[in-house]
PDB file of N, CA and C in Angstrom:
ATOM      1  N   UNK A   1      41.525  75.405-116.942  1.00  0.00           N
ATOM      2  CA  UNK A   1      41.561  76.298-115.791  1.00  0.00           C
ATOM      3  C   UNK A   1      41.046  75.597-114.523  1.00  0.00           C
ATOM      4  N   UNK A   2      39.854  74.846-114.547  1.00  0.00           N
ATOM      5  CA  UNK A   2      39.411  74.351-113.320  1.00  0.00           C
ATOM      6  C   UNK A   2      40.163  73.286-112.969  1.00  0.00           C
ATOM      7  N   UNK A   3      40.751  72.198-113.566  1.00  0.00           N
ATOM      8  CA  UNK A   3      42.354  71.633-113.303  1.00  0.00           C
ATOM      9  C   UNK A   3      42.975  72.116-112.691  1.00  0.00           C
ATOM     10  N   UNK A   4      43.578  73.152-112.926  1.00  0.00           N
ATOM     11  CA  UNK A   4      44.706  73.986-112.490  1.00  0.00           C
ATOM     12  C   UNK A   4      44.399  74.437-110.720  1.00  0.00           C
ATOM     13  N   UNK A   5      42.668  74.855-110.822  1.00  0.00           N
ATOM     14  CA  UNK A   5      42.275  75.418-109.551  1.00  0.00           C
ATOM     15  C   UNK A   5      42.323  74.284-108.837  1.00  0.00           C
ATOM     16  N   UNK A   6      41.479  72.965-108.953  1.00  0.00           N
ATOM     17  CA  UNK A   6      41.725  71.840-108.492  1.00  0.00           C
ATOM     18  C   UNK A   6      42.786  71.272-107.558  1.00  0.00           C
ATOM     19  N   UNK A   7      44.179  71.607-108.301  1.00  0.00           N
ATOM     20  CA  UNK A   7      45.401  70.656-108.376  1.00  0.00           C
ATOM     21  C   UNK A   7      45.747  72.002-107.162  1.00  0.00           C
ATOM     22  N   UNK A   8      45.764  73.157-107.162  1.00  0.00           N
ATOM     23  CA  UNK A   8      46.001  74.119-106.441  1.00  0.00           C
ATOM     24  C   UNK A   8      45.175  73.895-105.131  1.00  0.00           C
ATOM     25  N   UNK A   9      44.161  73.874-105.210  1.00  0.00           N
ATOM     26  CA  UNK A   9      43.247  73.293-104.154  1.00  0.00           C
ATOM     27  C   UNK A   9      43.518  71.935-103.221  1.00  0.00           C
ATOM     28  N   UNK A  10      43.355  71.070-104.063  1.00  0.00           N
ATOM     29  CA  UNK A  10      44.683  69.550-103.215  1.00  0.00           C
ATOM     30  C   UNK A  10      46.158  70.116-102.558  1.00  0.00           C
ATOM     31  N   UNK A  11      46.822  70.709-103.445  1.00  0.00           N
ATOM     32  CA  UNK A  11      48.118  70.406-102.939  1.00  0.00           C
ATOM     33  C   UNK A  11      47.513  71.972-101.648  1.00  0.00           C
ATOM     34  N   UNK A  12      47.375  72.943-101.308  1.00  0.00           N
ATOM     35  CA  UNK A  12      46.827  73.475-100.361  1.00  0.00           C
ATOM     36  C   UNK A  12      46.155  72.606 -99.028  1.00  0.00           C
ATOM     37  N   UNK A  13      45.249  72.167 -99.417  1.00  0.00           N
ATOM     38  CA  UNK A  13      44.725  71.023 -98.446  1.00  0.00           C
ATOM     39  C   UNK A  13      46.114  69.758 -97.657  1.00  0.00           C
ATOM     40  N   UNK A  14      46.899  69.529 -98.907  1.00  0.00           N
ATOM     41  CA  UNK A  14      47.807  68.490 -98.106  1.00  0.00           C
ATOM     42  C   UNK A  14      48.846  68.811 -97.164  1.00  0.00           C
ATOM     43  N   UNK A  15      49.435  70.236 -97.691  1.00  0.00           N
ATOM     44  CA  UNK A  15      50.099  71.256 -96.923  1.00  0.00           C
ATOM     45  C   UNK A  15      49.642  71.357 -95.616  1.00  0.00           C
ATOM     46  N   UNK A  16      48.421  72.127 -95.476  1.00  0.00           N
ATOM     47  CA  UNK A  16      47.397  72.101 -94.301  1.00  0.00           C
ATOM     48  C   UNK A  16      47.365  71.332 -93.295  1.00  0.00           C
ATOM     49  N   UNK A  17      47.667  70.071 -93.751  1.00  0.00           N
ATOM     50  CA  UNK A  17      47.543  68.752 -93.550  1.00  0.00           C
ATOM     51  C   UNK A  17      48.741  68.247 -92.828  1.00  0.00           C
ATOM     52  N   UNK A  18      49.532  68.315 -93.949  1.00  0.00           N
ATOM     53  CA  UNK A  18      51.349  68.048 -93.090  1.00  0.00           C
ATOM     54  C   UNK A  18      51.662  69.055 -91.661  1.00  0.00           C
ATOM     55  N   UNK A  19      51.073  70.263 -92.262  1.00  0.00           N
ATOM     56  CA  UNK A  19      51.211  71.095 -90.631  1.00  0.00           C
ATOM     57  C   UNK A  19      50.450  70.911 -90.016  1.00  0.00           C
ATOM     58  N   UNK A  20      49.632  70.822 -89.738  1.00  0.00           N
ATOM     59  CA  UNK A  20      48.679  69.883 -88.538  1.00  0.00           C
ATOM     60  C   UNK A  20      49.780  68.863 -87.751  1.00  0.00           C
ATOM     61  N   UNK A  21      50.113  68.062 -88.661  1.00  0.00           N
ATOM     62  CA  UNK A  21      50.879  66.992 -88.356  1.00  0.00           C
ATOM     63  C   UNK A  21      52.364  67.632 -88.025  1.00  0.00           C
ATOM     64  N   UNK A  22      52.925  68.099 -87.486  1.00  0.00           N
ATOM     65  CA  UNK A  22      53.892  68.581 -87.928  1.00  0.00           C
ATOM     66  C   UNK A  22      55.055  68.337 -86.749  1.00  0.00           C
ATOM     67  N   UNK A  23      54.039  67.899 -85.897  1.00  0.00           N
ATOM     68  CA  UNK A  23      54.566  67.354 -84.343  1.00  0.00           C
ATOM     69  C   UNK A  23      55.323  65.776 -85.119  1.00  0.00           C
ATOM     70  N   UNK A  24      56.600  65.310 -84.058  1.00  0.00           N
ATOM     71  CA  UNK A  24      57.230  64.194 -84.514  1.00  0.00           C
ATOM     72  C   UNK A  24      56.837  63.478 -83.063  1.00  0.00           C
ATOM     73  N   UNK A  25      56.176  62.439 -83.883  1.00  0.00           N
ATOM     74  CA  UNK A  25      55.992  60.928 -82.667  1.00  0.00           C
ATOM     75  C   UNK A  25      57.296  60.445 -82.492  1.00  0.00           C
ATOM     76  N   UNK A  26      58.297  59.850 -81.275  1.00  0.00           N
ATOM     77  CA  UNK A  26      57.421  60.182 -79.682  1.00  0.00           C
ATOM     78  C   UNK A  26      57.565  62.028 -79.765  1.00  0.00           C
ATOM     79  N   UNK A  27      56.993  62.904 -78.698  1.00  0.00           N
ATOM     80  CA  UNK A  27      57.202  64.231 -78.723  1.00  0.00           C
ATOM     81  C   UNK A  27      58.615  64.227 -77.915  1.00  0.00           C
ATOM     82  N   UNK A  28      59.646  65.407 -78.872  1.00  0.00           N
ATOM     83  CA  UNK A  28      60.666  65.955 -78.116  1.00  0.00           C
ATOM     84  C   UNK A  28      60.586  66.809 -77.501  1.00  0.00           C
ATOM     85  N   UNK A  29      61.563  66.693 -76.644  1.00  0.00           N
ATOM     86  CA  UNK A  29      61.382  67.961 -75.292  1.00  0.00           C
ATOM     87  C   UNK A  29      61.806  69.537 -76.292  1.00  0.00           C
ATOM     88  N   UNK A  30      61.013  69.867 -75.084  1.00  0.00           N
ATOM     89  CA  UNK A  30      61.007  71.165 -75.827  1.00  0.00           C
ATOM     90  C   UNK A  30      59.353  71.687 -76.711  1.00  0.00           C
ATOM     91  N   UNK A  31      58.894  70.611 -77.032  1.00  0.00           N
ATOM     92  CA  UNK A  31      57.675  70.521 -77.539  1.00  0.00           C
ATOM     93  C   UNK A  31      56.701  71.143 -76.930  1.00  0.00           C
ATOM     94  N   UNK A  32      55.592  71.868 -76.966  1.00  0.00           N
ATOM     95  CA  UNK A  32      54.443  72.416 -76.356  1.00  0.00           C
ATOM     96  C   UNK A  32      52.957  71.967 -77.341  1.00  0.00           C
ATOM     97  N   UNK A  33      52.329  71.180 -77.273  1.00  0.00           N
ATOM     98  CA  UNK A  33      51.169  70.929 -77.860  1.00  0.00           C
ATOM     99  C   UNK A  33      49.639  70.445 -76.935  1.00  0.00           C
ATOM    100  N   UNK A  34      48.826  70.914 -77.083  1.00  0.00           N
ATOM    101  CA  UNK A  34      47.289  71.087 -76.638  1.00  0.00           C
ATOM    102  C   UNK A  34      47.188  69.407 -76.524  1.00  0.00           C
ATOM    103  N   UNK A  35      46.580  68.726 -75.455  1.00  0.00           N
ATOM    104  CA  UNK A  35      46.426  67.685 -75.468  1.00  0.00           C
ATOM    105  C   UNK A  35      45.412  67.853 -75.087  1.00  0.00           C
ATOM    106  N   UNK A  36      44.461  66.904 -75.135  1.00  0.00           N
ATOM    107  CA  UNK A  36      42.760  66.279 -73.749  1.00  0.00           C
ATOM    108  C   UNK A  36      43.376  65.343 -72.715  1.00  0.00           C
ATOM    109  N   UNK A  37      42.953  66.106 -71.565  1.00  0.00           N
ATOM    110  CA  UNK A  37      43.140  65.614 -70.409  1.00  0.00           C
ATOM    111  C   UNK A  37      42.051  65.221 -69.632  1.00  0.00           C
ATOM    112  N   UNK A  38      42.050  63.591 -68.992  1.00  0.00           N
ATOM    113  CA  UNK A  38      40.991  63.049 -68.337  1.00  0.00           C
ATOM    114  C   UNK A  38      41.946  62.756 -67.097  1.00  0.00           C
ATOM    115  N   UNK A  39      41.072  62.274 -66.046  1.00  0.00           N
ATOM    116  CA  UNK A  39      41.587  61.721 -64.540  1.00  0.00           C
ATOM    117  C   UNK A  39      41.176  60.262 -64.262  1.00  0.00           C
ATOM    118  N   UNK A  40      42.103  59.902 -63.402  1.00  0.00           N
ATOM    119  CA  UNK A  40      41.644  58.460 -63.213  1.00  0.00           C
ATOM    120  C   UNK A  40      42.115  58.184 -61.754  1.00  0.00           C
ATOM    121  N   UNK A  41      41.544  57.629 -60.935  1.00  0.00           N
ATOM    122  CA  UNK A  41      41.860  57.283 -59.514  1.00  0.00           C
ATOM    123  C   UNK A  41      42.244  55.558 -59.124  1.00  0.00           C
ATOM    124  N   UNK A  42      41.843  55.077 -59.976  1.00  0.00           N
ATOM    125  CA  UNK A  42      42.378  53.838 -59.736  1.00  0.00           C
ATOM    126  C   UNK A  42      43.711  53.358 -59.787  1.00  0.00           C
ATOM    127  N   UNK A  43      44.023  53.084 -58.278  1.00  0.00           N
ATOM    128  CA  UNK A  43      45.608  53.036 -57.595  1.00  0.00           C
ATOM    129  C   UNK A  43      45.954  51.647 -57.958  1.00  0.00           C
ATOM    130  N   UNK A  44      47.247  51.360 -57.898  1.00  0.00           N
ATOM    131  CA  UNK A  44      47.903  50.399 -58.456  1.00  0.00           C
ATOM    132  C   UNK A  44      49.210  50.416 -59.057  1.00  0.00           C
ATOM    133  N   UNK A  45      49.952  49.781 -59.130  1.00  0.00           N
ATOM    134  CA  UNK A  45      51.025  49.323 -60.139  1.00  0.00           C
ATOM    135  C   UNK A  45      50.725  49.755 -61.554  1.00  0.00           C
ATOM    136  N   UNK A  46      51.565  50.642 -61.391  1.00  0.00           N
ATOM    137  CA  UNK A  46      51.958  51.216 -62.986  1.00  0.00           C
ATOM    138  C   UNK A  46      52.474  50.683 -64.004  1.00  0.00           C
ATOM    139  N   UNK A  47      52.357  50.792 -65.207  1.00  0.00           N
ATOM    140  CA  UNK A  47      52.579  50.115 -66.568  1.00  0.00           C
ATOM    141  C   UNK A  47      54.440  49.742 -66.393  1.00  0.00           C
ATOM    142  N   UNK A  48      55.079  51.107 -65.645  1.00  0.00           N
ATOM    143  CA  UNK A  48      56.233  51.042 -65.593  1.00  0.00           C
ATOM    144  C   UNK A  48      56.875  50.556 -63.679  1.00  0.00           C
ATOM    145  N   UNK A  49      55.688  49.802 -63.530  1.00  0.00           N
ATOM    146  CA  UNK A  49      56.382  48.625 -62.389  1.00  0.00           C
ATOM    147  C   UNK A  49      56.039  49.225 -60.914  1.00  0.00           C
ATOM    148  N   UNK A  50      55.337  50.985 -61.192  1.00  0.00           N
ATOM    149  CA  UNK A  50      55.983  51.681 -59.615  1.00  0.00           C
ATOM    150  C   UNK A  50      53.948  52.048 -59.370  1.00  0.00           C
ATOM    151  N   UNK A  51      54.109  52.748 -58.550  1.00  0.00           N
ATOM    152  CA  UNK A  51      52.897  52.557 -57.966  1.00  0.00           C
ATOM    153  C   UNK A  51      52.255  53.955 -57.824  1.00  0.00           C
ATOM    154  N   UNK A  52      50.783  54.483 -58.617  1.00  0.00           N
ATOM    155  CA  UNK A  52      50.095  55.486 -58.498  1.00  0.00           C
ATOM    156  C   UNK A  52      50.806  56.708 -58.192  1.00  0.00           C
ATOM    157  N   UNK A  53      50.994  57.907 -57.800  1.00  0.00           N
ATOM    158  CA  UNK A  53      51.159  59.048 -57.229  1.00  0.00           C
ATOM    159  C   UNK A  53      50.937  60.015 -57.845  1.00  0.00           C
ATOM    160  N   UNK A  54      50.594  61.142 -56.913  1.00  0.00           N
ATOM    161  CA  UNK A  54      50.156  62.740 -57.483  1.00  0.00           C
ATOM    162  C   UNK A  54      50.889  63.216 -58.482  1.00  0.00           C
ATOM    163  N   UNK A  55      51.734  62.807 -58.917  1.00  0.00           N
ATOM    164  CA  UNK A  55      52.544  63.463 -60.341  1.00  0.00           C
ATOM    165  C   UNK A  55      52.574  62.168 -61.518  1.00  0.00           C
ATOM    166  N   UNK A  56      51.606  61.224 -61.465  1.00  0.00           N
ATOM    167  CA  UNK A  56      51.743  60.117 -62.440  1.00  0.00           C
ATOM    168  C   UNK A  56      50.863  60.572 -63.100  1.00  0.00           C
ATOM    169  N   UNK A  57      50.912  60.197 -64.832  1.00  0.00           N
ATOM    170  CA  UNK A  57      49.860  60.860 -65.898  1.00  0.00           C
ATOM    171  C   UNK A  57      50.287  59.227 -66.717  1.00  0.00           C
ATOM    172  N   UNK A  58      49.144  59.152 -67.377  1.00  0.00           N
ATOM    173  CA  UNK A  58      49.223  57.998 -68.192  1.00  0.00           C
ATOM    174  C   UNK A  58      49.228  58.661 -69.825  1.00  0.00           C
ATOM    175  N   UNK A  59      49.683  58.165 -70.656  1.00  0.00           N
ATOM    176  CA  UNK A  59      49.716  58.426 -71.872  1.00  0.00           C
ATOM    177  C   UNK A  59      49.983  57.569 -73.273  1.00  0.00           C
ATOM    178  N   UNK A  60      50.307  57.624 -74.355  1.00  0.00           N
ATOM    179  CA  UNK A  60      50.422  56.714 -75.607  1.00  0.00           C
ATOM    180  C   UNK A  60      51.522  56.866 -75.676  1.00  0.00           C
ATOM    181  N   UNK A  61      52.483  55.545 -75.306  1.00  0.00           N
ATOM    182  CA  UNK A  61      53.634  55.533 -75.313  1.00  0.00           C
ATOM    183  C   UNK A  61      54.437  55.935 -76.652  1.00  0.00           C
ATOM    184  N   UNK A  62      53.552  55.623 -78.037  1.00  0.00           N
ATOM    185  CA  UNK A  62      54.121  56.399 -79.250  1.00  0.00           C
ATOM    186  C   UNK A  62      54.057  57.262 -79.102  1.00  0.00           C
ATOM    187  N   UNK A  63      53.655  58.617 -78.156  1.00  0.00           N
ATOM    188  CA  UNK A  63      53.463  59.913 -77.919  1.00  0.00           C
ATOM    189  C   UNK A  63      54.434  60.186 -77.162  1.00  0.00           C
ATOM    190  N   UNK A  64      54.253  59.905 -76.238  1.00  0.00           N
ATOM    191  CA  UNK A  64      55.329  60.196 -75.088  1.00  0.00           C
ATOM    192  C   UNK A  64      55.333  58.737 -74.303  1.00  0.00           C
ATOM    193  N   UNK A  65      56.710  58.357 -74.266  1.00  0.00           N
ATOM    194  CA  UNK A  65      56.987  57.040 -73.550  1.00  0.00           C
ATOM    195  C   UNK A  65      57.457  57.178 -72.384  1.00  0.00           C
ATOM    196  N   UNK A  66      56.833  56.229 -71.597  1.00  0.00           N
ATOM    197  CA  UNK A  66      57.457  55.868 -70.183  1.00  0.00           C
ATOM    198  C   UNK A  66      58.276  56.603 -69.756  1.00  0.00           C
ATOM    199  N   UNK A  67      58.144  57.120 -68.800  1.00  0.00           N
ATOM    200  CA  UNK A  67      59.444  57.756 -68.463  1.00  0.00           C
ATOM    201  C   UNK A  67      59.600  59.265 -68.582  1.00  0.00           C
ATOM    202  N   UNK A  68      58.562  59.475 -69.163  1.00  0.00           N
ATOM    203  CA  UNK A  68      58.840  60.995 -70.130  1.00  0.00           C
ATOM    204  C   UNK A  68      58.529  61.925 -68.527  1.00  0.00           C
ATOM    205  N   UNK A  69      58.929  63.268 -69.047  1.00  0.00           N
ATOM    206  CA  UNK A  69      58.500  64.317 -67.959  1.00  0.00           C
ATOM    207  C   UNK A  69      57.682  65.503 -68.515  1.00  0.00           C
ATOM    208  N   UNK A  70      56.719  66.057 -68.281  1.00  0.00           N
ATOM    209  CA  UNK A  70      55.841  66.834 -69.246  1.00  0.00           C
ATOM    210  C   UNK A  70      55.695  68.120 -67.919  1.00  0.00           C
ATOM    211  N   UNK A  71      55.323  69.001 -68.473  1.00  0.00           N
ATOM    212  CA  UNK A  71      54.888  70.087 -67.533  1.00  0.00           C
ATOM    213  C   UNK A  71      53.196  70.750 -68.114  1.00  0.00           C
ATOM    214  N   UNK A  72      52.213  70.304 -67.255  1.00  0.00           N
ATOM    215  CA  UNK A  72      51.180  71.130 -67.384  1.00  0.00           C
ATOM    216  C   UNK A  72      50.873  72.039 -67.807  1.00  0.00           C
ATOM    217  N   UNK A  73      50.934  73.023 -68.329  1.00  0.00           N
ATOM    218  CA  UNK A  73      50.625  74.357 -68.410  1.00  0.00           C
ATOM    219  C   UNK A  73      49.753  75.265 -67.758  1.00  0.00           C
ATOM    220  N   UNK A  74      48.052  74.848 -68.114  1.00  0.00           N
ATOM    221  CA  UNK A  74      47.105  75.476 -68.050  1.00  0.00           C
ATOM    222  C   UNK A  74      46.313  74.306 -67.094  1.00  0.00           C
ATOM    223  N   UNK A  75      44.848  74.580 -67.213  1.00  0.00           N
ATOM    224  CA  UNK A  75      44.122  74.017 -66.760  1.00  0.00           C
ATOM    225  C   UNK A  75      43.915  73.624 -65.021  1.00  0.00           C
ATOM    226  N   UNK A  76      42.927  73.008 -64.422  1.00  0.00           N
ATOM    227  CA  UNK A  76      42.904  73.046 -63.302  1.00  0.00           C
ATOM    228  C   UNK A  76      44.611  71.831 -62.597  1.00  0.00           C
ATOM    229  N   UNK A  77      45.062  71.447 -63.033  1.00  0.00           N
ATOM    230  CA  UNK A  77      45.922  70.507 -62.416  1.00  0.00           C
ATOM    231  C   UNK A  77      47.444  70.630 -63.039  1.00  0.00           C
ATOM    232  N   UNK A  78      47.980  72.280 -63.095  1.00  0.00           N
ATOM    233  CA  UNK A  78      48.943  72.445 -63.506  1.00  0.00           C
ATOM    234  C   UNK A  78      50.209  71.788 -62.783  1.00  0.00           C
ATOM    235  N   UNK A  79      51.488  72.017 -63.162  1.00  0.00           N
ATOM    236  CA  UNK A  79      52.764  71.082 -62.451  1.00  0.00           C
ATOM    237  C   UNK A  79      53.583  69.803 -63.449  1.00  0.00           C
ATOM    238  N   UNK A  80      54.616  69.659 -62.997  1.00  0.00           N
ATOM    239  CA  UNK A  80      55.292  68.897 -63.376  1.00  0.00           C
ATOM    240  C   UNK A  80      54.931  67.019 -63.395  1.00  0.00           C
ATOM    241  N   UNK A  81      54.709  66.329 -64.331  1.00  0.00           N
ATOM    242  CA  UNK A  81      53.860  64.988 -64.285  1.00  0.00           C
ATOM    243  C   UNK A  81      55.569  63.855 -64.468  1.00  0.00           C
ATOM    244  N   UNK A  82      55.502  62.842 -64.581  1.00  0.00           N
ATOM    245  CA  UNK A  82      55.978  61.866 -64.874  1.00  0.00           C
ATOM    246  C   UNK A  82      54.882  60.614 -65.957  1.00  0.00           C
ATOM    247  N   UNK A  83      55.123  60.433 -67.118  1.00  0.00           N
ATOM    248  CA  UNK A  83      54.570  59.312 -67.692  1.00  0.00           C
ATOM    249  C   UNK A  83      54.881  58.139 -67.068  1.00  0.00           C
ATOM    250  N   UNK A  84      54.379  57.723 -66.152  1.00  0.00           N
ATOM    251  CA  UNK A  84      54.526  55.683 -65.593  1.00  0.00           C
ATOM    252  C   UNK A  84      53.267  54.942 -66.329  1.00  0.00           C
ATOM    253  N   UNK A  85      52.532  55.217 -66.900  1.00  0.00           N
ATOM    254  CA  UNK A  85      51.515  54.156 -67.283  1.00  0.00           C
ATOM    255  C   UNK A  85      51.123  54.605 -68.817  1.00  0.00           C
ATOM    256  N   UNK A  86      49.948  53.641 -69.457  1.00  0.00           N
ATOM    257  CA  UNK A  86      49.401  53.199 -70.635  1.00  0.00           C
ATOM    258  C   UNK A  86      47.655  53.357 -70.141  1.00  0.00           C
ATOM    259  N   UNK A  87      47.238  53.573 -70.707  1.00  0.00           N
ATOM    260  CA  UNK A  87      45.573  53.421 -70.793  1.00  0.00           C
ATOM    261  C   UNK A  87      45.377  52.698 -72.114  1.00  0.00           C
ATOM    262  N   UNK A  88      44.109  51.652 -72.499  1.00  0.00           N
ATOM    263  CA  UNK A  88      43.604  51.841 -73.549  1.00  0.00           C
ATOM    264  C   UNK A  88      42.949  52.793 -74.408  1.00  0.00           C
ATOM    265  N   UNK A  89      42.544  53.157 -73.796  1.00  0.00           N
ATOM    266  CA  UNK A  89      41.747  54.828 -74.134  1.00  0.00           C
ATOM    267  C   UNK A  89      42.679  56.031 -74.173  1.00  0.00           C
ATOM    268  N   UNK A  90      43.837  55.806 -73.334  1.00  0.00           N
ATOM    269  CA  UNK A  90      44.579  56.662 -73.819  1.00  0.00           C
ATOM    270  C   UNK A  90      45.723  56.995 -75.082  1.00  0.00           C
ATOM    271  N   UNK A  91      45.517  57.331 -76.128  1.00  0.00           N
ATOM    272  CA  UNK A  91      45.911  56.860 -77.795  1.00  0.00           C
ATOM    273  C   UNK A  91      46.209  58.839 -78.008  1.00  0.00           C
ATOM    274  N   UNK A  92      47.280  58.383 -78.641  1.00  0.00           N
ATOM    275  CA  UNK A  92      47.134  59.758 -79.333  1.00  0.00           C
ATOM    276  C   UNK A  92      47.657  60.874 -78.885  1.00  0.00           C
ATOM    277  N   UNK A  93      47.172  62.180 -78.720  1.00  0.00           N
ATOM    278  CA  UNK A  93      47.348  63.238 -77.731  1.00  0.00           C
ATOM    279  C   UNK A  93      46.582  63.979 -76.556  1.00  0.00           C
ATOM    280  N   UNK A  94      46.650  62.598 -76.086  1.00  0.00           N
ATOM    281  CA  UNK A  94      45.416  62.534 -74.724  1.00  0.00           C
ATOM    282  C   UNK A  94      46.612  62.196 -73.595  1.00  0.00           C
ATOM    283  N   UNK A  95      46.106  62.533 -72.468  1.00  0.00           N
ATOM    284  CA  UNK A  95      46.775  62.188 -70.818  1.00  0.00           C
ATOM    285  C   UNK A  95      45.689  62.187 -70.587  1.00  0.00           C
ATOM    286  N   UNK A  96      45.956  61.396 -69.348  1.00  0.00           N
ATOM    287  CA  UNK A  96      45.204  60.489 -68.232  1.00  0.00           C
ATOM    288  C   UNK A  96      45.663  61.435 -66.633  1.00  0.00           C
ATOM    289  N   UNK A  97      45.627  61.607 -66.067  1.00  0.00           N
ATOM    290  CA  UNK A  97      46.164  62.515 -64.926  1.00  0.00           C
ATOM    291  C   UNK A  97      45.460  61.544 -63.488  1.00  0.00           C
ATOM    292  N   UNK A  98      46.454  61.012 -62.884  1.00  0.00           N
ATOM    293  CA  UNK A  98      46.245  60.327 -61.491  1.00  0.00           C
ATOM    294  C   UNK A  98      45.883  61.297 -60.585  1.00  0.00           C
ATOM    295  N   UNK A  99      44.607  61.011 -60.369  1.00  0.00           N
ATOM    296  CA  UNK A  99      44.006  61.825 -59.008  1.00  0.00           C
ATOM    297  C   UNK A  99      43.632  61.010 -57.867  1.00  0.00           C
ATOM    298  N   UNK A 100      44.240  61.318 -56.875  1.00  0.00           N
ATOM    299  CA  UNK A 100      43.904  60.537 -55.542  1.00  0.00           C
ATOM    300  C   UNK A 100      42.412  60.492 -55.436  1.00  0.00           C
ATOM    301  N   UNK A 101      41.703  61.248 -54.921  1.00  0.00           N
ATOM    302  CA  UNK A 101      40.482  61.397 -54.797  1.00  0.00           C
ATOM    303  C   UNK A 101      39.507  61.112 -56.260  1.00  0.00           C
ATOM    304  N   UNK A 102      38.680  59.772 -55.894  1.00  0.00           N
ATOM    305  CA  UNK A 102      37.529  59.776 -57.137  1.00  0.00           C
ATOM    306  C   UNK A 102      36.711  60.372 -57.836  1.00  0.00           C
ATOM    307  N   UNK A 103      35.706  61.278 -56.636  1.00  0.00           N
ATOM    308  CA  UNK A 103      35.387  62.145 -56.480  1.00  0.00           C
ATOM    309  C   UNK A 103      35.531  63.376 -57.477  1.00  0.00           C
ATOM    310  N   UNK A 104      36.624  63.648 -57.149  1.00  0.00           N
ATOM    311  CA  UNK A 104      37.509  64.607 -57.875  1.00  0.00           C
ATOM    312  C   UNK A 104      38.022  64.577 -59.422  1.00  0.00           C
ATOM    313  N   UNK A 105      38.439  62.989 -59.289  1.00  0.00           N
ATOM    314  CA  UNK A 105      38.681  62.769 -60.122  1.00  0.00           C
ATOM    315  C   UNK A 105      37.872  62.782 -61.815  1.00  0.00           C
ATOM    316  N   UNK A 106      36.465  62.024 -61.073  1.00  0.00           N
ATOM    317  CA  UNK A 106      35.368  62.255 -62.287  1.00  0.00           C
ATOM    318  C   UNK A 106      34.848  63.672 -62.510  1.00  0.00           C
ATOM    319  N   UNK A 107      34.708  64.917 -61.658  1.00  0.00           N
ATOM    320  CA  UNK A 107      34.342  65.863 -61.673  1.00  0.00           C
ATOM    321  C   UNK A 107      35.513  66.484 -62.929  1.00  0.00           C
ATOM    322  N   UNK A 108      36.905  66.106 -62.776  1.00  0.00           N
ATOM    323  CA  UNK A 108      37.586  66.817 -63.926  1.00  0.00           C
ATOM    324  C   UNK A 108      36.944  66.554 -65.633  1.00  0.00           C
ATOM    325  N   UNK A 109      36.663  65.176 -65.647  1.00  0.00           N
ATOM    326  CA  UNK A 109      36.110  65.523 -67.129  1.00  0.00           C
ATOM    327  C   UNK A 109      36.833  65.094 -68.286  1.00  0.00           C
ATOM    328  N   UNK A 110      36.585  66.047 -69.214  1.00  0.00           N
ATOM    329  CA  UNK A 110      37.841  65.727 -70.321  1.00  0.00           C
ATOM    330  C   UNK A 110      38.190  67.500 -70.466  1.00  0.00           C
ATOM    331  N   UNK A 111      39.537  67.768 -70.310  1.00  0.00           N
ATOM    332  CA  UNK A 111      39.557  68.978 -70.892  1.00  0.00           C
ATOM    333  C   UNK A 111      41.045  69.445 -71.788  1.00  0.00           C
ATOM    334  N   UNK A 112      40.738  70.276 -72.518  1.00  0.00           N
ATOM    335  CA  UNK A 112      42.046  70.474 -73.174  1.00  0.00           C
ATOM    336  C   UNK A 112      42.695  71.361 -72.473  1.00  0.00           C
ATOM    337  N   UNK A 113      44.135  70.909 -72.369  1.00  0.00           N
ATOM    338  CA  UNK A 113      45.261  71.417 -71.790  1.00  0.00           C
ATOM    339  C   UNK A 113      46.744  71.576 -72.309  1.00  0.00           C
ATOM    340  N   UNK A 114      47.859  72.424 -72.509  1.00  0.00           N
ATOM    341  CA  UNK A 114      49.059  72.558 -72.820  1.00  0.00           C
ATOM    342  C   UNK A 114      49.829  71.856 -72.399  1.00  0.00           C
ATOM    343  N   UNK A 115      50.741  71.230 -73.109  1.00  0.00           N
ATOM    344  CA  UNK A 115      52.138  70.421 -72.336  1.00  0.00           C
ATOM    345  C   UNK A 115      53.138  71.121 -72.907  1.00  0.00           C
ATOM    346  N   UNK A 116      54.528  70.792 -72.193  1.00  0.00           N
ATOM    347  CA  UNK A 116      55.648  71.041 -72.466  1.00  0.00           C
ATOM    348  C   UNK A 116      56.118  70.250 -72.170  1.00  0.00           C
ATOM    349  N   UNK A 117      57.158  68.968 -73.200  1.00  0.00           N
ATOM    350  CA  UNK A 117      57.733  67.908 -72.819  1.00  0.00           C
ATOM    351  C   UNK A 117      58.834  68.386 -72.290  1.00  0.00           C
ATOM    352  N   UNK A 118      59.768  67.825 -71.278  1.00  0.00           N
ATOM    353  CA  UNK A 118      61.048  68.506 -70.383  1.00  0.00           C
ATOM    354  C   UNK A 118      61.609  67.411 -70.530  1.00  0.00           C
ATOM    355  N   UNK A 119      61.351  66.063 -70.609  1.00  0.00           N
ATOM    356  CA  UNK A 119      62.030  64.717 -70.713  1.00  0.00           C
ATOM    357  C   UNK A 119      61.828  64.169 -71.711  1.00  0.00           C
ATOM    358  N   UNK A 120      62.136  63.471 -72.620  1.00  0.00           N
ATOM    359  CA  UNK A 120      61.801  62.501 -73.075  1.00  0.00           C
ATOM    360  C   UNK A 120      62.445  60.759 -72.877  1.00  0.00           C
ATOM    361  N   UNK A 121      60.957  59.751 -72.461  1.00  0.00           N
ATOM    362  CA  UNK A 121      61.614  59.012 -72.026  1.00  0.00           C
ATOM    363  C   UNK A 121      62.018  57.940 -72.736  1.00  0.00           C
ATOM    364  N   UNK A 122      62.212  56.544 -72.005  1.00  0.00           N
ATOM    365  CA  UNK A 122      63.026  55.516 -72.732  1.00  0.00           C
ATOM    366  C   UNK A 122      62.809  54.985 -73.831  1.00  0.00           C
TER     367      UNK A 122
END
């Protein structure tokens, strides 16, 4: 009997498990999933050749690649983004969000926020 509960118990847990996961790397449009969102102000040439602006978000290109188009949802910095860059730190289901102002920028933090992929890029 405690076998039985066991083996019932694992395969429950792995289930659990697969749906967690259940999102497909890179994300397709259409997708809506909770990410952590940080800010970064440091201007420059983007991973993808072009240069800083108010709608650039950095992200894990196995997540969402270059190019991609995501829509904000919630949180203080809702709107339509463009993926142009890579962070090291940014891995996973995290964005990076280009904020002009530094200031500003560190005051955002880390916070969790909704996406909706609308693009997916190259």
């Amino acid at each position: 009997m405690r076998v039985r509960i066991a083996i019932f118990v694992a395969a429950a847990a792995l289930l659990i498990a697969e749906n967690s996961w259940a999102h497909r790397f890179p994300l397709r449009p259409g997708s809506k999933v909770r990410v952590i969102a940080t800010a970064y102000c440091q201007k420059g040439r983007t991973q993808s050749g072009t240069h800083t602006g108010t709608d650039t978000i950095a992200a894990d290109p196995g997540v969402l690649p270059i190019g991609s188009t995501v829509r904000i949802l919630d949180g203080p910095r809702p709107g339509i983004y463009t993926v142009l860059d890579t962070g090291a730190a940014v891995k996973g289901l995290k964005i990076d969000i280009f904020i002009k102002d530094c200031d500003e920028a560190e005051t955002f933090g880390r916070q969790p926020v909704h996406i909706r992929v609308l693009r997916s890029g190259a």
